[in-house]
C-alpha atoms as a PDB file:
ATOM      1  CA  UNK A   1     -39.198 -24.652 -11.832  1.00  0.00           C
ATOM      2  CA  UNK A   2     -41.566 -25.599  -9.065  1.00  0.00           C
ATOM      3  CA  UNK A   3     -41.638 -28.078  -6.198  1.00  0.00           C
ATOM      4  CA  UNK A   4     -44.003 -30.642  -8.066  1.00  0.00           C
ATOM      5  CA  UNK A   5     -42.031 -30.655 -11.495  1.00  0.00           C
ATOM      6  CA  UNK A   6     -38.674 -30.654  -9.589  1.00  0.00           C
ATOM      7  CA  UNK A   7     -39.555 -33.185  -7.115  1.00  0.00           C
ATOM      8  CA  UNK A   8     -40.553 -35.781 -10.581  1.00  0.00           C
ATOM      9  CA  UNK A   9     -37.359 -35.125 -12.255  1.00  0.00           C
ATOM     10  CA  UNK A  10     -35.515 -36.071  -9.154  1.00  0.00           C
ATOM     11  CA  UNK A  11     -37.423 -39.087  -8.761  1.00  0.00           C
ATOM     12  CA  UNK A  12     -37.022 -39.996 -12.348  1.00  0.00           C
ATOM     13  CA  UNK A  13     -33.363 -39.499 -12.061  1.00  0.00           C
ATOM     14  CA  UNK A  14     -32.760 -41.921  -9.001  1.00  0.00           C
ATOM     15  CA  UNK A  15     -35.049 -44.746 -10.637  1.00  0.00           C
ATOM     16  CA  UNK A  16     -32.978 -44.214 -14.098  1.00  0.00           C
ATOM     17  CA  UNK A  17     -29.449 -42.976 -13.517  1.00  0.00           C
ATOM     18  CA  UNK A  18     -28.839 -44.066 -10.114  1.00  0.00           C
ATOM     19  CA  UNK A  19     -30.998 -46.958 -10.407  1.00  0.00           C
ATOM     20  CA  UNK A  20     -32.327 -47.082  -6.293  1.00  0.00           C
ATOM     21  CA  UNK A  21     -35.106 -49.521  -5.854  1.00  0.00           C
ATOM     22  CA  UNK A  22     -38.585 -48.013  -5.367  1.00  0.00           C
ATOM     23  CA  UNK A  23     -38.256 -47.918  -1.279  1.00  0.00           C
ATOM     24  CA  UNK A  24     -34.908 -46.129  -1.517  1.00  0.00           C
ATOM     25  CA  UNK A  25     -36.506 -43.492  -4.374  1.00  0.00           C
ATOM     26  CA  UNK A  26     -39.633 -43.251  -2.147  1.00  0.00           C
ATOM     27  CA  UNK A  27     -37.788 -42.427   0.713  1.00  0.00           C
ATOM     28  CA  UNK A  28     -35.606 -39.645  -0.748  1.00  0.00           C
ATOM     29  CA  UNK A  29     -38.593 -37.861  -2.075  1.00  0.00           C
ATOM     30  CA  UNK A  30     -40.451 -38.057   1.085  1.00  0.00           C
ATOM     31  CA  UNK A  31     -37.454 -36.313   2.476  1.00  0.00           C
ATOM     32  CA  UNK A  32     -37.778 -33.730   0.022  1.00  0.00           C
ATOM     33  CA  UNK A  33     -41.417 -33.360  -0.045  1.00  0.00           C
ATOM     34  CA  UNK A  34     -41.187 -32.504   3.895  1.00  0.00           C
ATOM     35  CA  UNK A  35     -39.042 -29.309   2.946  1.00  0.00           C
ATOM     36  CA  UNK A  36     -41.900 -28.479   0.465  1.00  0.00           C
ATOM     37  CA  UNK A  37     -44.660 -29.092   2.931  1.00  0.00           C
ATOM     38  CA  UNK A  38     -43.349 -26.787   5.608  1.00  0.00           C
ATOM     39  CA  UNK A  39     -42.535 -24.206   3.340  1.00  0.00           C
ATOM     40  CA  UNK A  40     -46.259 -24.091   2.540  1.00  0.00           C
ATOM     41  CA  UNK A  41     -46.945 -24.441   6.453  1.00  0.00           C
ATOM     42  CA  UNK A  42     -44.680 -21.188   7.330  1.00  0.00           C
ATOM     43  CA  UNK A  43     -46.337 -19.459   3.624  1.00  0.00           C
ATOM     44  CA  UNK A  44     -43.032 -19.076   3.107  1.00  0.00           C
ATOM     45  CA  UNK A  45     -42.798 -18.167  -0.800  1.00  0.00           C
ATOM     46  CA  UNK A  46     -39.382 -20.039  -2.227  1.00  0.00           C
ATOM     47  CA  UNK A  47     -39.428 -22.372  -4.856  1.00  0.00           C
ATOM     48  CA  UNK A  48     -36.695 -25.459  -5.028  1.00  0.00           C
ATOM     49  CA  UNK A  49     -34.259 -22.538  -7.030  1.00  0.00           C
ATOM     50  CA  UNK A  50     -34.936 -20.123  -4.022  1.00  0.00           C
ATOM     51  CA  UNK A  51     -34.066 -22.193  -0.653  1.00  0.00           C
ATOM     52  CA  UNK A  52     -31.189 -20.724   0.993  1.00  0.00           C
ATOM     53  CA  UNK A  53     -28.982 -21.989   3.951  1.00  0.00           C
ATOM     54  CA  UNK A  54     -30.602 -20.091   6.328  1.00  0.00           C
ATOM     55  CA  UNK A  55     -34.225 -21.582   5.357  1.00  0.00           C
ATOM     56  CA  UNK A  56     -32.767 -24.969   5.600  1.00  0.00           C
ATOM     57  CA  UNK A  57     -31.714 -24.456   8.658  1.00  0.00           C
ATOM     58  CA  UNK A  58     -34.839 -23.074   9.850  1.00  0.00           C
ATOM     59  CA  UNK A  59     -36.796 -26.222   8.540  1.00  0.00           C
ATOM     60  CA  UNK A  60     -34.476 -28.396  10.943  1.00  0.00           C
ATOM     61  CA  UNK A  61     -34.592 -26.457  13.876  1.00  0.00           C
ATOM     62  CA  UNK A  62     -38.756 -26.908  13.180  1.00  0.00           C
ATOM     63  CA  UNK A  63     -37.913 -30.858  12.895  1.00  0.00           C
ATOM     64  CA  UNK A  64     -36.028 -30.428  16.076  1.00  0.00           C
ATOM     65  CA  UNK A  65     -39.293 -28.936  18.002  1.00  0.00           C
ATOM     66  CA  UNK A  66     -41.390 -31.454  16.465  1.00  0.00           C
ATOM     67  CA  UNK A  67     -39.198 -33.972  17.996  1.00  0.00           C
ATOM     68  CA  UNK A  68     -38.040 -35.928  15.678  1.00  0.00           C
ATOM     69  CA  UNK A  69     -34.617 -37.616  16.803  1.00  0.00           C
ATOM     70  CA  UNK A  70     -31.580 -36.634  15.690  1.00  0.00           C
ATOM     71  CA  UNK A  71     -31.265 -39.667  13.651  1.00  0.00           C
ATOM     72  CA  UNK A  72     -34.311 -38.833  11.613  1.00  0.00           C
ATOM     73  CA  UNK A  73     -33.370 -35.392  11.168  1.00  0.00           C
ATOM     74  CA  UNK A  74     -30.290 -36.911   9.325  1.00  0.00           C
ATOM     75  CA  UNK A  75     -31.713 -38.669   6.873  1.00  0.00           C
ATOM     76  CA  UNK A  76     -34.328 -36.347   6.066  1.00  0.00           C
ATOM     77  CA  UNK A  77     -31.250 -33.873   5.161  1.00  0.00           C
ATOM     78  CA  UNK A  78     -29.640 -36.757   3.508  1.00  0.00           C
ATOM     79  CA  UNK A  79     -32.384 -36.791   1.154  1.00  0.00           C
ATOM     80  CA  UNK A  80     -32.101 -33.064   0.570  1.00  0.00           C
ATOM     81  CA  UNK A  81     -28.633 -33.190   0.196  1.00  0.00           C
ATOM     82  CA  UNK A  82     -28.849 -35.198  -2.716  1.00  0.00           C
ATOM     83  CA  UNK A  83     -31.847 -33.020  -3.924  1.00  0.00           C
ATOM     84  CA  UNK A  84     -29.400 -30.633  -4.259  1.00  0.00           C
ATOM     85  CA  UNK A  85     -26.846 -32.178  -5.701  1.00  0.00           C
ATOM     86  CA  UNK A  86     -28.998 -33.067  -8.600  1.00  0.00           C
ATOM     87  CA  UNK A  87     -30.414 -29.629  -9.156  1.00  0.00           C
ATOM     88  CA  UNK A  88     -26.368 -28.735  -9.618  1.00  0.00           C
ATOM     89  CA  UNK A  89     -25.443 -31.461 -11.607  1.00  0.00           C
ATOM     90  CA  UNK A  90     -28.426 -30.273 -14.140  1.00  0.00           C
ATOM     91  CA  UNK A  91     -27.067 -26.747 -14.143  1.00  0.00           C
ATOM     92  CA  UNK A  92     -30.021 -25.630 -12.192  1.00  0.00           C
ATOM     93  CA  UNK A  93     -27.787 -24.117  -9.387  1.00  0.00           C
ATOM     94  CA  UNK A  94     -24.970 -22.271  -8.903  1.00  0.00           C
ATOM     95  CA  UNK A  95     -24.169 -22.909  -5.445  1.00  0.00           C
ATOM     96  CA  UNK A  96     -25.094 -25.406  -2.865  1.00  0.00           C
ATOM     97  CA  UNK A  97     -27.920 -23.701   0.208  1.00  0.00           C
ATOM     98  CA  UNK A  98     -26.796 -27.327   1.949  1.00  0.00           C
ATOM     99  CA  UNK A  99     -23.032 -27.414   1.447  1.00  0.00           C
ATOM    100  CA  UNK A 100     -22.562 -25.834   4.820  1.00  0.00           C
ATOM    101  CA  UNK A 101     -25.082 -28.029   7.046  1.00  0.00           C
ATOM    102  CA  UNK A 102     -23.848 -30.973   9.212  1.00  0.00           C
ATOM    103  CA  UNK A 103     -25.752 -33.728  10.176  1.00  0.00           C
ATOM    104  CA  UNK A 104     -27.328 -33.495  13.493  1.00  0.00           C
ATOM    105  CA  UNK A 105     -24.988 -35.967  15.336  1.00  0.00           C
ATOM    106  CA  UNK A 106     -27.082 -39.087  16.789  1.00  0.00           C
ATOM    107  CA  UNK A 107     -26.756 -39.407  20.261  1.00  0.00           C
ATOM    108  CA  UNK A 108     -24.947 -42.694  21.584  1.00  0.00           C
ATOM    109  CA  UNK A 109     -27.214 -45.036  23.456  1.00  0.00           C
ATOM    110  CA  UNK A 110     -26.103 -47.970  25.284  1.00  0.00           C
ATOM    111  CA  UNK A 111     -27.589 -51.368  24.606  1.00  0.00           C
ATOM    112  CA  UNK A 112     -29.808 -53.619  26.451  1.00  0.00           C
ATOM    113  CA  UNK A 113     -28.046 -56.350  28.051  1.00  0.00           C
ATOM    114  CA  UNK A 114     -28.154 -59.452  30.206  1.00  0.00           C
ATOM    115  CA  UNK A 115     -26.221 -60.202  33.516  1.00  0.00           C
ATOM    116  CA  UNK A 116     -24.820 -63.696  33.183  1.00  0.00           C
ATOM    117  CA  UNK A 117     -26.919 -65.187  35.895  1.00  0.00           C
ATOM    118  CA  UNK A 118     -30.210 -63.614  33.620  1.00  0.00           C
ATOM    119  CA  UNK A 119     -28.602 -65.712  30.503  1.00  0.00           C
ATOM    120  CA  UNK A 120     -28.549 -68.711  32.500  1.00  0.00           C
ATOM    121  CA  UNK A 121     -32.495 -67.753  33.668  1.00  0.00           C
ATOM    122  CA  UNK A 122     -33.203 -67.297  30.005  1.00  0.00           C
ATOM    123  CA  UNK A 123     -31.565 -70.549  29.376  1.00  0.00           C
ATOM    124  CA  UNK A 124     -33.069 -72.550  32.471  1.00  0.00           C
ATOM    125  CA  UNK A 125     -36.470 -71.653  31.235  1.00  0.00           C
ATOM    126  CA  UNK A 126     -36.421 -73.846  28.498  1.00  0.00           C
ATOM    127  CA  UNK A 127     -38.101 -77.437  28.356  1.00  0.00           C
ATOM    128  CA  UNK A 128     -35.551 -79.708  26.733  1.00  0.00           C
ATOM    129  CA  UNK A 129     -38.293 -82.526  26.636  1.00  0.00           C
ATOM    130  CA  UNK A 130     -39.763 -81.258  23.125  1.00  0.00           C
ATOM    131  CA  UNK A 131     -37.995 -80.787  19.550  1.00  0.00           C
ATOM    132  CA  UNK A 132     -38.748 -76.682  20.346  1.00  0.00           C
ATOM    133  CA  UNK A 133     -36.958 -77.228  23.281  1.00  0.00           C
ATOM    134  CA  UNK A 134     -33.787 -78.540  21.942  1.00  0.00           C
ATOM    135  CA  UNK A 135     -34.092 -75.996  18.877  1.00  0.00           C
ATOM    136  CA  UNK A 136     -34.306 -73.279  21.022  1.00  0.00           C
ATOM    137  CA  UNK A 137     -31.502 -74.075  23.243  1.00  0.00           C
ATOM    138  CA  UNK A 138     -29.423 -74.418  19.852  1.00  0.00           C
ATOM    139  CA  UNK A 139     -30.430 -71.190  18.466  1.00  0.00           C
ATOM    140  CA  UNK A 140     -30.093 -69.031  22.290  1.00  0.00           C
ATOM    141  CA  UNK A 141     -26.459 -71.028  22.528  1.00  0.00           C
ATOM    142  CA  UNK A 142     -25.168 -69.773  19.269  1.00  0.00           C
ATOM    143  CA  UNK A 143     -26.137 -66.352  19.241  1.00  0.00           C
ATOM    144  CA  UNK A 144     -24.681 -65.952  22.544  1.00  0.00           C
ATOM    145  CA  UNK A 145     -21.736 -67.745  21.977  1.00  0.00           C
ATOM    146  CA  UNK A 146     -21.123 -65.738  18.585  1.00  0.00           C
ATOM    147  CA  UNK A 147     -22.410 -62.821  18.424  1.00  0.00           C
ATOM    148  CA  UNK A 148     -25.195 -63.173  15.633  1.00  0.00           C
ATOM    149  CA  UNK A 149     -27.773 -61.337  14.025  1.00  0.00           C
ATOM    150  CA  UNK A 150     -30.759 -62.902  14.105  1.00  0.00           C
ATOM    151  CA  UNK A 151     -30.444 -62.751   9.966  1.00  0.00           C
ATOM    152  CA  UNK A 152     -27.370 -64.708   9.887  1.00  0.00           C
ATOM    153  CA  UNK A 153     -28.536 -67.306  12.397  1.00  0.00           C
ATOM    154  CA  UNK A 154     -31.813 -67.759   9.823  1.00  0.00           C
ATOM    155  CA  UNK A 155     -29.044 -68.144   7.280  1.00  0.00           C
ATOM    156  CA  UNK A 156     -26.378 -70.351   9.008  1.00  0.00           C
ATOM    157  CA  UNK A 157     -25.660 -73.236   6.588  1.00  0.00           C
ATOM    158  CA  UNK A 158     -24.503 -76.794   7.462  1.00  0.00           C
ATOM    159  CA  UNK A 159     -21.068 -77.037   5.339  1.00  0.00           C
ATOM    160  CA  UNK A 160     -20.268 -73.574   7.310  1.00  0.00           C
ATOM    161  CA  UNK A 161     -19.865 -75.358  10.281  1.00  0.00           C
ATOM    162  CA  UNK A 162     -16.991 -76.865  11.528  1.00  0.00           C
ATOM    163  CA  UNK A 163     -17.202 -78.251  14.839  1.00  0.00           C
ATOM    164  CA  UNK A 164     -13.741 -79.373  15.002  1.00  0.00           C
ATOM    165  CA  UNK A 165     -12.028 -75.924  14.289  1.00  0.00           C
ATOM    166  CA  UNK A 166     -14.383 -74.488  16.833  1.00  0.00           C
ATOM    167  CA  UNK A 167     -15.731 -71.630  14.328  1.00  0.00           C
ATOM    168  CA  UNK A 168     -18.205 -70.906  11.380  1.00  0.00           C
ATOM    169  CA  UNK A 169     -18.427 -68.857   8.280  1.00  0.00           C
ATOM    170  CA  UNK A 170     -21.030 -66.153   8.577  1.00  0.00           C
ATOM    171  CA  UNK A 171     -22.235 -64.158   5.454  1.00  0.00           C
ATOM    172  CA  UNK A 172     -23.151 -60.827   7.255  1.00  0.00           C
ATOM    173  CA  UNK A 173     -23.826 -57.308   6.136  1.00  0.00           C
ATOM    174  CA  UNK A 174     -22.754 -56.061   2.078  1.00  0.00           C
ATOM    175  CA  UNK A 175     -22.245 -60.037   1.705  1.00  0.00           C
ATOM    176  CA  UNK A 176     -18.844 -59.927   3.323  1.00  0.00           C
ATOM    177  CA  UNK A 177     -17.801 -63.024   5.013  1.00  0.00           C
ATOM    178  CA  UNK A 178     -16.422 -63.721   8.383  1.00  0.00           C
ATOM    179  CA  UNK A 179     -15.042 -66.604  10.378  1.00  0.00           C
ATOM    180  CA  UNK A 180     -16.647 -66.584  14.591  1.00  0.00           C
ATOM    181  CA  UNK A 181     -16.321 -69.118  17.109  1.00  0.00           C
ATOM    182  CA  UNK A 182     -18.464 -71.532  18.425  1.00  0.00           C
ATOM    183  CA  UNK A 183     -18.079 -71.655  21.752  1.00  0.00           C
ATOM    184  CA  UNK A 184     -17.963 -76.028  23.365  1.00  0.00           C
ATOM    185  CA  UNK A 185     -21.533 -75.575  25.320  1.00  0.00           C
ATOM    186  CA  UNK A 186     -23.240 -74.030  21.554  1.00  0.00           C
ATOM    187  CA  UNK A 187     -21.557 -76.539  19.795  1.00  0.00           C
ATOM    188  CA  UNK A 188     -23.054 -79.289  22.309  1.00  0.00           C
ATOM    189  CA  UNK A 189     -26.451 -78.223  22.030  1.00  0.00           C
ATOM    190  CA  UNK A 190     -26.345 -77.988  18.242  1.00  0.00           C
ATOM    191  CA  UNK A 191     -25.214 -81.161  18.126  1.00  0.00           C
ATOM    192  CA  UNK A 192     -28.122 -82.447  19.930  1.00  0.00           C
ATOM    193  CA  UNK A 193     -30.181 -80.488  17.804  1.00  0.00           C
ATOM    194  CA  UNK A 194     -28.902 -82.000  14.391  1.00  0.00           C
ATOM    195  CA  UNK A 195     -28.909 -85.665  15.891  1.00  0.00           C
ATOM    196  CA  UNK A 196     -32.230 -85.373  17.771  1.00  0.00           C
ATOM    197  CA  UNK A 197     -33.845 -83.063  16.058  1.00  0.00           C
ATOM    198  CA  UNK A 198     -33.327 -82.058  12.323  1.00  0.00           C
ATOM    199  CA  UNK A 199     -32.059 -85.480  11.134  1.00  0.00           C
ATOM    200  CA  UNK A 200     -35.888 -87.035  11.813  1.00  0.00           C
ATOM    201  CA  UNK A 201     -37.666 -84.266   9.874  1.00  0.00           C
ATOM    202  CA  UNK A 202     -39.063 -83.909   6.230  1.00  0.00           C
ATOM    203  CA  UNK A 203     -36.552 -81.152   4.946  1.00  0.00           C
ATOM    204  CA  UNK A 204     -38.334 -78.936   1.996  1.00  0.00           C
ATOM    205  CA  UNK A 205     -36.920 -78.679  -1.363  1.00  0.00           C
ATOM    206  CA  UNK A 206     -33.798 -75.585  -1.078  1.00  0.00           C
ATOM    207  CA  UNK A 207     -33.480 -75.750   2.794  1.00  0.00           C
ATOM    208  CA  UNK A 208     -30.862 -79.099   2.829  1.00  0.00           C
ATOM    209  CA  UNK A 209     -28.208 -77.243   3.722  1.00  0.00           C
ATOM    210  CA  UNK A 210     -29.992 -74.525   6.261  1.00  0.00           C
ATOM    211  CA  UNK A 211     -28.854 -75.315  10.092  1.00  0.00           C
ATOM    212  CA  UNK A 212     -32.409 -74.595  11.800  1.00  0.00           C
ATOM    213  CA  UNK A 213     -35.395 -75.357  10.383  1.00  0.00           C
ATOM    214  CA  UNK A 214     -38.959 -74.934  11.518  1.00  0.00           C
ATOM    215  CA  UNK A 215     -41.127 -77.791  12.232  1.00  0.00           C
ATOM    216  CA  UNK A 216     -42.119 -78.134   8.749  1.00  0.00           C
ATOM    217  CA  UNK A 217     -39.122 -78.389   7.453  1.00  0.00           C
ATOM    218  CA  UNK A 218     -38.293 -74.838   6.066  1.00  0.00           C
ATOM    219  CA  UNK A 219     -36.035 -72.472   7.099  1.00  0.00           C
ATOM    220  CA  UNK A 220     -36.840 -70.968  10.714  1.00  0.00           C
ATOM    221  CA  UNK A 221     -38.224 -67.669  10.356  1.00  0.00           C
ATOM    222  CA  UNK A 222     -36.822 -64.471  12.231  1.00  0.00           C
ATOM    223  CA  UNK A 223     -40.057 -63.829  13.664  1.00  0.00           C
ATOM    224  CA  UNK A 224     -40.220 -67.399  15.720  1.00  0.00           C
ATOM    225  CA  UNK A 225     -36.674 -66.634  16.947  1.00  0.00           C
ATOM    226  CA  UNK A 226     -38.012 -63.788  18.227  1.00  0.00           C
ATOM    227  CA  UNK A 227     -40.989 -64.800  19.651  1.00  0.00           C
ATOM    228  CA  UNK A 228     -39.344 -68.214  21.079  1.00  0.00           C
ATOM    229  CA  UNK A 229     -37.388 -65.552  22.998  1.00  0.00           C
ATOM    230  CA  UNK A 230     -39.821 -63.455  24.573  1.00  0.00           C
ATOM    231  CA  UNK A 231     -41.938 -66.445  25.434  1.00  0.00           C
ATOM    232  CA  UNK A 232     -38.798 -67.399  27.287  1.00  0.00           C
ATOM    233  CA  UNK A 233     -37.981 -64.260  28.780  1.00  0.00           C
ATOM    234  CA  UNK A 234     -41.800 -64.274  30.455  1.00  0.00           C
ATOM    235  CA  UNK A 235     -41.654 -67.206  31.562  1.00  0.00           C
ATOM    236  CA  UNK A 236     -37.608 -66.901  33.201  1.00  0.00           C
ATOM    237  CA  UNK A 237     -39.102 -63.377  34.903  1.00  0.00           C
ATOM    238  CA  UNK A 238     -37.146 -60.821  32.847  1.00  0.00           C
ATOM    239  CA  UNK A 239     -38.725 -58.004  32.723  1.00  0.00           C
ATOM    240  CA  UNK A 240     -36.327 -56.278  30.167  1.00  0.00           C
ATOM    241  CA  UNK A 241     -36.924 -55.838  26.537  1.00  0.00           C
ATOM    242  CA  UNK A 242     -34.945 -59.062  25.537  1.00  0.00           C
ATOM    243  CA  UNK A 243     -34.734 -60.041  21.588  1.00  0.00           C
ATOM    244  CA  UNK A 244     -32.161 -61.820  19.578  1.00  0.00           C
ATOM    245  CA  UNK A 245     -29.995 -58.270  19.588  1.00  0.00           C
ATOM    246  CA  UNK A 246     -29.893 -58.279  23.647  1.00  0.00           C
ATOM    247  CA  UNK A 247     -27.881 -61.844  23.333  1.00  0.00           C
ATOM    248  CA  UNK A 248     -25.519 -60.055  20.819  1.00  0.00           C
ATOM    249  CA  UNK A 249     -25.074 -56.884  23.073  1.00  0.00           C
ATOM    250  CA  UNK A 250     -24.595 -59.286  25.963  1.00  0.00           C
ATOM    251  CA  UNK A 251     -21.937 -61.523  23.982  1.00  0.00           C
ATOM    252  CA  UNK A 252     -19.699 -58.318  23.033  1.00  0.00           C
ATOM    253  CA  UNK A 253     -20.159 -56.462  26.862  1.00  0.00           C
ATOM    254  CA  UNK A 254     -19.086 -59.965  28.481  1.00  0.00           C
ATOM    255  CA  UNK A 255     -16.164 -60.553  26.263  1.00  0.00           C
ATOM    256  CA  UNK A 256     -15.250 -57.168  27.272  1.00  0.00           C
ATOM    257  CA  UNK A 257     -15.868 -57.364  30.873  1.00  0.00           C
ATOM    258  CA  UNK A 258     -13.527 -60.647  30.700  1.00  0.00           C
ATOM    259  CA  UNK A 259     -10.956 -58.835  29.364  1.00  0.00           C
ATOM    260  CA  UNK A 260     -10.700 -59.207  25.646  1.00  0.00           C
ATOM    261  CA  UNK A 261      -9.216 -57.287  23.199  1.00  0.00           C
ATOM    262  CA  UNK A 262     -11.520 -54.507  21.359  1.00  0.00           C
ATOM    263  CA  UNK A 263     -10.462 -55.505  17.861  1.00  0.00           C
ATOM    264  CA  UNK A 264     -11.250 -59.299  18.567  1.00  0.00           C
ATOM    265  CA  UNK A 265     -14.589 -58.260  19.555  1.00  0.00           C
ATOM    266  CA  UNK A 266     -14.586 -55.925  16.502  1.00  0.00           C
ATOM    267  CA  UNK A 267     -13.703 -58.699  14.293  1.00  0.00           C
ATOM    268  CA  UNK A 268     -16.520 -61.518  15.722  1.00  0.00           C
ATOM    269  CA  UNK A 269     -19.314 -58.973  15.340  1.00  0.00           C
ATOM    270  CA  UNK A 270     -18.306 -57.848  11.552  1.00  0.00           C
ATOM    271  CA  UNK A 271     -18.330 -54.058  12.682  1.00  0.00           C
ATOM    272  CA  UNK A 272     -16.709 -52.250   9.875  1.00  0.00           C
ATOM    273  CA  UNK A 273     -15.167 -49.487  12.144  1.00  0.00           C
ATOM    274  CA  UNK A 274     -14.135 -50.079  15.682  1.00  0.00           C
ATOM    275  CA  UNK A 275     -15.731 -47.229  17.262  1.00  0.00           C
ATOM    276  CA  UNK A 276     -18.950 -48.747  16.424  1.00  0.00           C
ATOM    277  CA  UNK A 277     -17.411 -51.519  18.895  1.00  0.00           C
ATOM    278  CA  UNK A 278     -16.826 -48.792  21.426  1.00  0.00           C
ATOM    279  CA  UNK A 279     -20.452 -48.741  22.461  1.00  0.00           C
ATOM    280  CA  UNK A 280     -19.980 -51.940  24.072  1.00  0.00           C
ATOM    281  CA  UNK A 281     -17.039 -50.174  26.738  1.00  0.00           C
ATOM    282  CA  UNK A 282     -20.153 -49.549  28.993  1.00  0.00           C
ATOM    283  CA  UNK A 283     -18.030 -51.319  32.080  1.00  0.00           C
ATOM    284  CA  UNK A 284     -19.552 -50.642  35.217  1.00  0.00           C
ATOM    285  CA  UNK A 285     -17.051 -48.181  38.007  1.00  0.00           C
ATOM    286  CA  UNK A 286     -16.283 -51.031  39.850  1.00  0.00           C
ATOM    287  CA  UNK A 287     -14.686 -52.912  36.950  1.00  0.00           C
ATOM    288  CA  UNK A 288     -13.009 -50.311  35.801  1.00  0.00           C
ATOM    289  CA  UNK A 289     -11.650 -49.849  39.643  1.00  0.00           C
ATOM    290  CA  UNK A 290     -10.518 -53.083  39.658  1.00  0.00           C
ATOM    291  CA  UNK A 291      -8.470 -52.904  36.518  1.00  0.00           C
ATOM    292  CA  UNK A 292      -6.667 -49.868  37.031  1.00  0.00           C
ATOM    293  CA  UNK A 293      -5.798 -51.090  40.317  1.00  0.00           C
ATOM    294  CA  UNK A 294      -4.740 -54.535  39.494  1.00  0.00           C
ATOM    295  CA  UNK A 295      -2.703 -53.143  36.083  1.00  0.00           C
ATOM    296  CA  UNK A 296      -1.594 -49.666  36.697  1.00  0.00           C
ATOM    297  CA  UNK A 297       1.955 -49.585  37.762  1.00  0.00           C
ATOM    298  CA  UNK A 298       1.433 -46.654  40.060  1.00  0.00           C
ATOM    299  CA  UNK A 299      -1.985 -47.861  41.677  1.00  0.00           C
END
């Protein structure tokens, strides 16, 4: 069997037994078709039957010097890996060159955030006197208050609001739902949103029930939410890469920094595993100085 007829059975196997859409199929090949391409680079003779551990791990440590990050290096063997697992499963193989290979682990990165007093620039730059105004000022108040992805902001409906409980229902990631607050200064400005805002405009067929809207009466769009907030950042003098994410990251580190409790925060950003949470621990020295010596019994 060679590369090209192997590579088309795989690809006919993930669009008709595993039933991938044709992004996720595309992908996987791609991933595949790299291993093929620098074989040919090194004129290394080995055909899909003929890759052994040792090649494999030759072909990542050339993925390494080409720089790719250790997060693309992953999936590309994630795509390999399941290469492989086919070729088995047809009784091509009898053992597994990638059974033995771990996934180059993804270094850690800490977020971009906001100080508090750059929130309230980012806020301050806003000119209440238009309908954009008070829109924006909704939308910048609720993801900071709860945490959102831009996504589920675009998606936030009207009956999964309730202002008197002080939360809303969020339909985030894998369709799983989740219940976050809404903090009394969000809740004010959407309020003056819905009343001065929303209630005067033409509201296009299928978008009754969606909380922000665009001028026109459709459903906002993630791309104005982010552009609304770089236009803002420019104009407050923040010079850091804000976006819609940066109020998220700055939501979780300032609950933190307050004191709350990792799972809360855990819970209010729908993060299936805590240690994805974790990231946000990135407390400055002095904090951390002041905690241990205002809690530790033998400080």
């Amino acid at each position: 069997m060679n590369w090209p007829q192997a590579i088309k059975q795989f690809s006919g196997y993930l669009q008709l037994e595993k039933s991938l859409s044709p992004n996720s199929v595309e992908a996987y090949v791609r991933d595949v078709r790299k291993l093929h391409q620098w074989l040919q680079l090194e004129q290394l003779q080995a055909g899909p039957l003929q890759v052994t551990t040792r090649l494999l791990r030759d072909f990542l440590a050339a993925l390494t010097e080409l720089g790719l990050s250790a997060t693309s290096q992953a999936r590309t063997l994630s795509g390999i890996k399941a290469f492989y697992e086919f070729l088995l499963m047809e009784d091509l193989l009898k053992a597994d060159p990638t059974d033995t290979l771990e996934s180059p682990k993804p270094g850690r990165h800490l977020p971009d955030t906001l100080s508090y007093p750059d929130v309230e620039r980012l806020l301050g730059a806003i000119d209440l006197s238009f309908p954009e105004g008070l829109r924006a000022r909704a939308v910048l108040e609720v993801l900071y208050s709860s945490g959102l992805h831009v996504t589920e902001l675009c998606d936030l409906r009207l009956t999964n609001v309730y202002f008197e409980q002080g939360f809303m229902r969020v339909l985030g990631k894998g369709n799983k739902e989740r219940l976050v607050p809404l903090g009394r200064e969000a809740a004010k400005h959407l309020h003056f949103y819905l009343g001065g805002v929303r209630q005067h405009q033409t509201i296009q067929p299928g978008a009754e029930d969606t909380v922000f809207l665009s001028m026109r009466g459709r459903p906002l769009s993630r791309i104005t939410v982010f552009t609304t907030i770089k236009d803002l950042a420019a104009q407050a003098g923040l010079t850091q890469n804000i976006s819609p994410h940066t109020l998220r990251h700055s939501f979780a580190t300032h609950l933190l920094e307050g004191g709350a409790d990792l799972r809360a925060v855990q819970e209010m950003l729908g993060h299936a595993s805590i240690t994805t949470t974790e990231i946000y621990t990135h407390l400055d020295r002095d904090y951390l100085k002041q905690v241990m010596t205002e809690f530790h019994p033998r400080s």
